[in-house]
N, C-alpha and C. Protein backbone atom coordinates (compact mmCIF):
# COMPACT_ATOMS: atom_id res chain seq x y z
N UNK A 1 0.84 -1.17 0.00
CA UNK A 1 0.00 0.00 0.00
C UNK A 1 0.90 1.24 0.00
N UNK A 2 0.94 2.06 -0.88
CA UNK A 2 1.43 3.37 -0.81
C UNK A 2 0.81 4.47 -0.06
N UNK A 3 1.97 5.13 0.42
CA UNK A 3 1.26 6.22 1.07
C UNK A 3 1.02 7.98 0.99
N UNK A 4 0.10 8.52 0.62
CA UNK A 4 0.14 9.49 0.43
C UNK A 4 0.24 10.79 0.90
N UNK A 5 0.89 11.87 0.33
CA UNK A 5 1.73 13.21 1.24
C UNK A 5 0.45 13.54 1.45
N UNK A 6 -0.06 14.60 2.64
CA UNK A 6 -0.66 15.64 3.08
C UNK A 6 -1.30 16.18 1.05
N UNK A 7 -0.02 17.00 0.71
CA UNK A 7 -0.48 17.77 -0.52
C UNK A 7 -0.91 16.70 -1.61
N UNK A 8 -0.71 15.50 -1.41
CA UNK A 8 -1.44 15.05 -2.74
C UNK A 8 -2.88 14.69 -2.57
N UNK A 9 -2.98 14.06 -1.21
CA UNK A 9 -3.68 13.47 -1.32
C UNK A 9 -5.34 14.43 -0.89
N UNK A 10 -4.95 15.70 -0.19
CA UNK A 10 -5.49 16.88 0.04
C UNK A 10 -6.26 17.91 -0.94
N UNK A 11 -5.64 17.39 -1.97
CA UNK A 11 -5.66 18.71 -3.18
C UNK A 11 -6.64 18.22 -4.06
N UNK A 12 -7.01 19.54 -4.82
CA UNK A 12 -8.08 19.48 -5.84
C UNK A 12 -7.99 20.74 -6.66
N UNK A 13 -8.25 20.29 -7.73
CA UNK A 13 -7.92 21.53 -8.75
C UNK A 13 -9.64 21.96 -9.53
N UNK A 14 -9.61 23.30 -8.99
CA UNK A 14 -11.17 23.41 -9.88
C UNK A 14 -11.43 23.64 -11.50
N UNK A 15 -11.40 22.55 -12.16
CA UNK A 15 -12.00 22.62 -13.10
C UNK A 15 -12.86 23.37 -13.72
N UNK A 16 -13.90 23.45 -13.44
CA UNK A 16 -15.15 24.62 -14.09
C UNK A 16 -16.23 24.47 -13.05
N UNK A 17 -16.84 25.52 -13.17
CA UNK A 17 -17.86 26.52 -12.67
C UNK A 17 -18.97 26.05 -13.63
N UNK A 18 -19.99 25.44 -13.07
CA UNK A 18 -21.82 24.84 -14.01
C UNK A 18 -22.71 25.72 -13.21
N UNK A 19 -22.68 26.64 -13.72
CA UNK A 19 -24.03 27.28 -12.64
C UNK A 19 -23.72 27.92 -11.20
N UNK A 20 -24.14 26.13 -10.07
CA UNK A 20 -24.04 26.95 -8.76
C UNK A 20 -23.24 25.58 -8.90
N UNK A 21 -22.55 24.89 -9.18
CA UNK A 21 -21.63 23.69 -8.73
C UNK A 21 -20.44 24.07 -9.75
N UNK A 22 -19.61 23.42 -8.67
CA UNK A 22 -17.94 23.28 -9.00
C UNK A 22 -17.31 21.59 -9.49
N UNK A 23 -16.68 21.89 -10.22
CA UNK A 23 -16.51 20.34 -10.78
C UNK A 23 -15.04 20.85 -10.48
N UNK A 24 -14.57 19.78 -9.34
CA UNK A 24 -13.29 19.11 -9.13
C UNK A 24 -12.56 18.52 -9.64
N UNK A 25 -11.03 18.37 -10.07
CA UNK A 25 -10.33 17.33 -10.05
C UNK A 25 -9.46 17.01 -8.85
N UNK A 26 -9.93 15.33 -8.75
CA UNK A 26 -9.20 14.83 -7.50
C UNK A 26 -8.60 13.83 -7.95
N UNK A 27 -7.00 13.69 -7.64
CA UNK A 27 -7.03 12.53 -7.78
C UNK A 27 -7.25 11.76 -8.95
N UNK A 28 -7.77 12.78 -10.30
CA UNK A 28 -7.62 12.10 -11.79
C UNK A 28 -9.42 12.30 -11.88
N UNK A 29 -9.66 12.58 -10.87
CA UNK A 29 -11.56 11.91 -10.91
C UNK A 29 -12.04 13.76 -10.55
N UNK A 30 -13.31 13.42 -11.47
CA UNK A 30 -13.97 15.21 -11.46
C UNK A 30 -15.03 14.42 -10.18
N UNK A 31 -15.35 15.75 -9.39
CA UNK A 31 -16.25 15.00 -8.08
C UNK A 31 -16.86 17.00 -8.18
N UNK A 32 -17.93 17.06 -7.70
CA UNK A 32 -18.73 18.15 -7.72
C UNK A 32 -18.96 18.21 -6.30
N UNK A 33 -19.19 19.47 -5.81
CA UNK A 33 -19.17 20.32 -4.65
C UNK A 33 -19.96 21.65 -5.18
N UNK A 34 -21.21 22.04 -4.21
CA UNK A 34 -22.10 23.22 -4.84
C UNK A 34 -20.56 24.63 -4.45
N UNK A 35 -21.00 25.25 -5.30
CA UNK A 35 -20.07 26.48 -5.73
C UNK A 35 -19.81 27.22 -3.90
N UNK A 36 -21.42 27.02 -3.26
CA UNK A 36 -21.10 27.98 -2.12
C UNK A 36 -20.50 27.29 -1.33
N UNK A 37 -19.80 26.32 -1.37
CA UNK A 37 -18.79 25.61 0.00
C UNK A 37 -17.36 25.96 -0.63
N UNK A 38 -17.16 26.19 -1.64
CA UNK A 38 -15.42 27.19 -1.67
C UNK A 38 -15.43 28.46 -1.06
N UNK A 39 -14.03 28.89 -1.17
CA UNK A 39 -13.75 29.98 -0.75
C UNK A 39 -14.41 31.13 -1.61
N UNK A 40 -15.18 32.42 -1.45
CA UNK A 40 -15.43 33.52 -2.42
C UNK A 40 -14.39 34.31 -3.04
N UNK A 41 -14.45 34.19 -4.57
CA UNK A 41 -13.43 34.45 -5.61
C UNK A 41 -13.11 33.56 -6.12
N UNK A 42 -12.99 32.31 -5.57
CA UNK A 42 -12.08 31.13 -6.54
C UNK A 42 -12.13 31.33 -7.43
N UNK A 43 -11.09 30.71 -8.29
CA UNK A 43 -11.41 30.53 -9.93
C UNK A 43 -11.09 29.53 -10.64
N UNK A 44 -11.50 29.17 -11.94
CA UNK A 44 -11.26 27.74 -12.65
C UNK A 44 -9.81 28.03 -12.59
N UNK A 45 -8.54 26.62 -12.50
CA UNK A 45 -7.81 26.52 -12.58
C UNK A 45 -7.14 26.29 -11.16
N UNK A 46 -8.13 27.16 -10.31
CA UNK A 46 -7.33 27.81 -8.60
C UNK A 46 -7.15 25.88 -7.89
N UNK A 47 -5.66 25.82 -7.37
CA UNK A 47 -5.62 24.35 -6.47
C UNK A 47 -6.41 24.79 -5.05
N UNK A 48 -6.55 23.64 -4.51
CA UNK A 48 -7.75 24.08 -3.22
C UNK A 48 -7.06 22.65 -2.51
N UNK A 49 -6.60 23.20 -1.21
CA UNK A 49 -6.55 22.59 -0.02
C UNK A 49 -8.09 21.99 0.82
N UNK A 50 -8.28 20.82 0.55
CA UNK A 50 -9.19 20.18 0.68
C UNK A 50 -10.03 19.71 2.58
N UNK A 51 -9.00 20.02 3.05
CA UNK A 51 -9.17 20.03 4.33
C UNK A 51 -9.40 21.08 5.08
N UNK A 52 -8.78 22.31 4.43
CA UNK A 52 -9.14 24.06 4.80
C UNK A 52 -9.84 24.37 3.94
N UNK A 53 -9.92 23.64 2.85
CA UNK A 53 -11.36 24.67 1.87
C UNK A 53 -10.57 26.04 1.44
N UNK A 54 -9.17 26.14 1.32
CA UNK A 54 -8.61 27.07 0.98
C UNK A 54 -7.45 27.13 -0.43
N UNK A 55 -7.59 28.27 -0.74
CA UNK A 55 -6.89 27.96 -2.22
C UNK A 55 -5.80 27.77 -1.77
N UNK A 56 -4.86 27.06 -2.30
CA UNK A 56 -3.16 26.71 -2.44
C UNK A 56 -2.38 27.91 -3.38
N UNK A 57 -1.90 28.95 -2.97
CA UNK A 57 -1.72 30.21 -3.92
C UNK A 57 -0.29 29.69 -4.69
N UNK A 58 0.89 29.09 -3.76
CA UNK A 58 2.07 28.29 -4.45
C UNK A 58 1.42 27.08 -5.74
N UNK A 59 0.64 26.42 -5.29
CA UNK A 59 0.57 25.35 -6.31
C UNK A 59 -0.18 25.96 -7.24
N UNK A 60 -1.10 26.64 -6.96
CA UNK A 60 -1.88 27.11 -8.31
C UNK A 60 -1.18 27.96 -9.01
N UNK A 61 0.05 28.40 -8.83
CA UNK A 61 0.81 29.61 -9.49
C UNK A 61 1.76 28.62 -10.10
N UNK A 62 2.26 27.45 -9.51
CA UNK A 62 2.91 26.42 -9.98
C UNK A 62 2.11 25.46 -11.32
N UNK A 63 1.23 25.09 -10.86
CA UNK A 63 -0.13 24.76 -12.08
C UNK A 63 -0.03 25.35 -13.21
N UNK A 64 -0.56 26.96 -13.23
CA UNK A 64 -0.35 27.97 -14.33
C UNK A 64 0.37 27.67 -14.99
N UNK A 65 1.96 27.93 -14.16
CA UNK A 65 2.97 27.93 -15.18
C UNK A 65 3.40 26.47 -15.95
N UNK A 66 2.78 25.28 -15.10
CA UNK A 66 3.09 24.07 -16.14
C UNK A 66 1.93 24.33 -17.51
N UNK A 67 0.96 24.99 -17.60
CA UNK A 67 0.06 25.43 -18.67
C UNK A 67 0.46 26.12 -19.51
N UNK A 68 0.87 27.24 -19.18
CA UNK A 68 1.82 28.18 -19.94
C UNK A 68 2.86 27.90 -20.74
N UNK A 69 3.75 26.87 -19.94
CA UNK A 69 4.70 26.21 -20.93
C UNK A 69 4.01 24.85 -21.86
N UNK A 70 2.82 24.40 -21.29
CA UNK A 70 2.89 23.48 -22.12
C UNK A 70 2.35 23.94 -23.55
N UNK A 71 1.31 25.10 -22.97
CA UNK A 71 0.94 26.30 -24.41
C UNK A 71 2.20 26.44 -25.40
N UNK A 72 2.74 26.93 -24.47
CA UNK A 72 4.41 27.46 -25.25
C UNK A 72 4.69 26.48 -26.46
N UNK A 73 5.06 25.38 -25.50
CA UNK A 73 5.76 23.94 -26.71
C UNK A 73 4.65 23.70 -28.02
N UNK A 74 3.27 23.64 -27.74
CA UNK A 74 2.21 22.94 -28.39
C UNK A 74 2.25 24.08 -29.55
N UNK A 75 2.36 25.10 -29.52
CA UNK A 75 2.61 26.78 -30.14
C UNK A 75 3.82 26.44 -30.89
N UNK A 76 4.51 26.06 -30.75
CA UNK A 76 6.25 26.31 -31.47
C UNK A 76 6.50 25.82 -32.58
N UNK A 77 6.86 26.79 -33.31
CA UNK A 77 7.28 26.14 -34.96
C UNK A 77 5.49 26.24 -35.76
N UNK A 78 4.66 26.99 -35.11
CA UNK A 78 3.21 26.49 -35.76
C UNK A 78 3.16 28.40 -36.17
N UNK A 79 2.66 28.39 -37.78
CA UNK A 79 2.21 29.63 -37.94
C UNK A 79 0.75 29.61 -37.63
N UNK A 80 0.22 31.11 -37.65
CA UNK A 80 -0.95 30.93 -38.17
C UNK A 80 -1.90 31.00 -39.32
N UNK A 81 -3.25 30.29 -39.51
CA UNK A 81 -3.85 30.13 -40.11
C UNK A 81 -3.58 31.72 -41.13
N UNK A 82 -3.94 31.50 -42.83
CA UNK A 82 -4.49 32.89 -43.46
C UNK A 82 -5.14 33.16 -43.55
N UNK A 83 -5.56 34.78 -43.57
CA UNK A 83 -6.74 35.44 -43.14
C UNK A 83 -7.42 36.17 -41.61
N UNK A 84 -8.57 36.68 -41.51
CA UNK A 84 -8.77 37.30 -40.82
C UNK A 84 -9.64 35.85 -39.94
N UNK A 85 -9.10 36.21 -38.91
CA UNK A 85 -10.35 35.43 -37.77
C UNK A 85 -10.64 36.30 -36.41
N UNK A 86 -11.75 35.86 -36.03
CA UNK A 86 -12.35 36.22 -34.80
C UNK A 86 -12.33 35.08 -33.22
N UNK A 87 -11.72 35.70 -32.34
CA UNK A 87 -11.75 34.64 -31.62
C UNK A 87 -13.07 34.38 -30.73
């Protein structure tokens, strides 16, 4: 049996906002929690300390930036499309 740290096994990353519910990732698995049991402000992306109900401001800034770079790489060497677009 393996055993798990405090931060892994604690954490949850919020996925998206449906209305008045929050869709979690835990652990690989989306699990829903109504919107008003987080902290006020959260945001999609924000990690959440699962035992304080509080955002993780290091890991979610750590999170970001594995996004950012993985944007970066997936981006590289790619032009864009011709013509005008709207995003």
């Amino acid at each position: 049996m393996t055993k798990h740290t405090r931060s892994q096994a604690q954490q949850a990353t919020l996925d998206r906002i449906e209305d008045d519910v929050a869709v979690l990732i835990v652990e690989g698995r989306e699990v829903t929690r109504p919107l008003a049991s987080l902290p006020s402000g959260v945001r999609e992306g924000d990690v959440l300390d699962l035992e304080t109900m509080t955002v993780n401001p290091e890991a979610t800034e750590a999170l970001r930036e594995q996004v950012r770079a993985a944007r970066q790489r997936a981006k590289k060497g790619k032009t864009p499309p011709p013509g005008d677009f709207d995003l």
